[in-house]
N, C-alpha and C. Protein backbone atom coordinates (compact mmCIF):
# COMPACT_ATOMS: atom_id res chain seq x y z
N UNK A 1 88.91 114.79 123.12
CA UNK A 1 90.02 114.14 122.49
C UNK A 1 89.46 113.15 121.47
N UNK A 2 89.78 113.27 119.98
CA UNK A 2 89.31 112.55 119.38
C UNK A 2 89.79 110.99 118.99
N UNK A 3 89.10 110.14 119.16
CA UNK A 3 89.27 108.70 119.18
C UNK A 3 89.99 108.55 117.43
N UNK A 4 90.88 107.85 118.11
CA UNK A 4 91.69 107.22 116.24
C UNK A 4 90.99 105.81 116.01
N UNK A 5 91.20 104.99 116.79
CA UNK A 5 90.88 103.51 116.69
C UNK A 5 90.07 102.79 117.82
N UNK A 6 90.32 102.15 117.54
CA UNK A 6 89.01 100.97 118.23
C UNK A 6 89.21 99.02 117.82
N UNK A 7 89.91 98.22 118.40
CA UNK A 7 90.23 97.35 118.14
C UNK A 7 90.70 95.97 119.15
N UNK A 8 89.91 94.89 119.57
CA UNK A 8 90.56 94.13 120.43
C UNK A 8 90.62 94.94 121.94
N UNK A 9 89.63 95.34 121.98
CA UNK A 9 89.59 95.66 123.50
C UNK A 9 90.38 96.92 123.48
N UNK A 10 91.13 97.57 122.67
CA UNK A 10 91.62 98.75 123.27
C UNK A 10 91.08 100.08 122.26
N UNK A 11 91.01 101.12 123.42
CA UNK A 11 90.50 102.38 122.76
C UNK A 11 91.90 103.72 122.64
N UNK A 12 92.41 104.17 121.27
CA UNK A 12 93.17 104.81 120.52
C UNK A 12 92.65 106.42 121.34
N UNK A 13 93.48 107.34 121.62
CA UNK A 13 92.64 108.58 120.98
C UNK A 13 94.21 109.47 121.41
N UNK A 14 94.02 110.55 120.42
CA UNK A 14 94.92 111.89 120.44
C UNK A 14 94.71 112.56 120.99
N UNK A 15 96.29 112.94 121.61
CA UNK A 15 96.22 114.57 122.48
C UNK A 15 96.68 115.70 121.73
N UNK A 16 96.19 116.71 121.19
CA UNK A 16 97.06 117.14 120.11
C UNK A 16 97.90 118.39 121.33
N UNK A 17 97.42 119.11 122.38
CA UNK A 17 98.43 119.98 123.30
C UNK A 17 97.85 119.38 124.63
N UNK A 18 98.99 119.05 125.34
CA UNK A 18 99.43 118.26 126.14
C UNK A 18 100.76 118.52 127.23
N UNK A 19 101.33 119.97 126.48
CA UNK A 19 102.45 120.43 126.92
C UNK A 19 102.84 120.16 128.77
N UNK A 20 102.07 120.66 129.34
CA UNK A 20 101.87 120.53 130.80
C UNK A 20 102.30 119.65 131.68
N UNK A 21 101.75 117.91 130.83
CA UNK A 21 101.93 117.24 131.73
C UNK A 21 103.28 116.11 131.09
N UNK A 22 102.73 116.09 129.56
CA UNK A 22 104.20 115.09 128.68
C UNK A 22 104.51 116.30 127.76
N UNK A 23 105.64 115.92 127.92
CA UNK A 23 106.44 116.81 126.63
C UNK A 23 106.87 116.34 125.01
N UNK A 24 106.11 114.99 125.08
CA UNK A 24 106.36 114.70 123.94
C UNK A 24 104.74 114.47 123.01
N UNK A 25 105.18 114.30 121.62
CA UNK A 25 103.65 113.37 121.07
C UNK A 25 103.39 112.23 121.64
N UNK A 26 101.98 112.53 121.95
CA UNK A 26 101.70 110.90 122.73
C UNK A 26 99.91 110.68 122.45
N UNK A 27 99.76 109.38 122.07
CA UNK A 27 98.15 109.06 122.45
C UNK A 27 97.83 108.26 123.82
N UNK A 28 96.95 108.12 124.04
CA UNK A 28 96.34 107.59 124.95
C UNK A 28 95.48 106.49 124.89
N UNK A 29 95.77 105.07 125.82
CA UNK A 29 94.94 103.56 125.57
C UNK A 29 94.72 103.42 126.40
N UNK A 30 93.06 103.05 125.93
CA UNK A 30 92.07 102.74 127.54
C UNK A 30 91.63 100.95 126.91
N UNK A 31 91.68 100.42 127.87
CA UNK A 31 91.42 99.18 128.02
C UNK A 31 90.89 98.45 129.22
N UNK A 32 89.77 97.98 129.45
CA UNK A 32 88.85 98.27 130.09
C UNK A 32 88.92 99.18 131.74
N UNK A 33 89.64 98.58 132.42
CA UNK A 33 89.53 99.62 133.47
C UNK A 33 91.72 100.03 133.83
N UNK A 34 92.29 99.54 132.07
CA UNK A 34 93.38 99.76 132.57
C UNK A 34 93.72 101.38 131.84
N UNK A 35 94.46 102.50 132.02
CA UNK A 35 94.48 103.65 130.89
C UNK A 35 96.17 103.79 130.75
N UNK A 36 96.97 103.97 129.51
CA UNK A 36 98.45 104.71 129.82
C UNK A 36 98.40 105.49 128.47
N UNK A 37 99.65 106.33 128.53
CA UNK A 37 100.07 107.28 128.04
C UNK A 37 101.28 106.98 126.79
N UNK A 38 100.82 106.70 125.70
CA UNK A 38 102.31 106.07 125.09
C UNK A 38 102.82 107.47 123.99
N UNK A 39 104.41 107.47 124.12
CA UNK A 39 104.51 108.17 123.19
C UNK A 39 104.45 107.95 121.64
N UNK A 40 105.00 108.37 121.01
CA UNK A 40 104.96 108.03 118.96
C UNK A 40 105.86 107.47 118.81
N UNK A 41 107.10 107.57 119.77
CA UNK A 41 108.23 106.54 119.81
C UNK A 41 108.13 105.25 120.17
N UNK A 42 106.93 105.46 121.05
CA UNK A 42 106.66 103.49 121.62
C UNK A 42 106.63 104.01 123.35
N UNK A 43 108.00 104.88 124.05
CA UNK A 43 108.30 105.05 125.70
C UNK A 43 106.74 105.46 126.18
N UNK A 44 106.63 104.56 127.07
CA UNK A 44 105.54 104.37 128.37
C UNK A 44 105.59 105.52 128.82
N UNK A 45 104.55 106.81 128.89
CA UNK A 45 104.80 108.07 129.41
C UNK A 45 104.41 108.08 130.97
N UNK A 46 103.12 107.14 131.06
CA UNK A 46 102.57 106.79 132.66
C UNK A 46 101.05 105.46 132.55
N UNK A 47 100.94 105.72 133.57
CA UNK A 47 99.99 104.29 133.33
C UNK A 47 100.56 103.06 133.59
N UNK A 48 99.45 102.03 132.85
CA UNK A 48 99.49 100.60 132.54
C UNK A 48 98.58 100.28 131.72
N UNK A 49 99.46 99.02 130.83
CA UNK A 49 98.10 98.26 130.39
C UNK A 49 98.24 96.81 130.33
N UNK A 50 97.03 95.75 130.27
CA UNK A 50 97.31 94.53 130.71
C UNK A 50 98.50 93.63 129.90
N UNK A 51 98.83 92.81 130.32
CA UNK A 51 100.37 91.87 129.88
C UNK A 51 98.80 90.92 128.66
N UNK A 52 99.37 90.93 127.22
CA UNK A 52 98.82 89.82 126.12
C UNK A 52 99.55 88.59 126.70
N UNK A 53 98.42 87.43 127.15
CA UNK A 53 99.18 86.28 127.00
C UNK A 53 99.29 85.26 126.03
């Protein structure tokens, strides 16, 4: 899966087929030991990631 970005602690990358498990466009953010699933709309597909305070 190729990485888009890289910024402030969090790591970007694309799923381009994905059908299986989300049905929508979505990338994926890893931040250090947190990972979720966001779609292109913004909706939380699964996961977590930490609260900015």
């Amino acid at each position: 899966m190729p990485e888009i970005s890289r910024f402030q602690g969090l790591t970007i990358k694309m799923i381009f087929i994905d059908k299986a498990k989300h049905h929508k466009p979505h990338i994926h953010v890893y931040c250090n030991e947190y990972e979720a699933s966001v779609a292109i709309d913004g909706d939380l597909l699964s996961g977590s990631l930490p609260i900015k305070n």
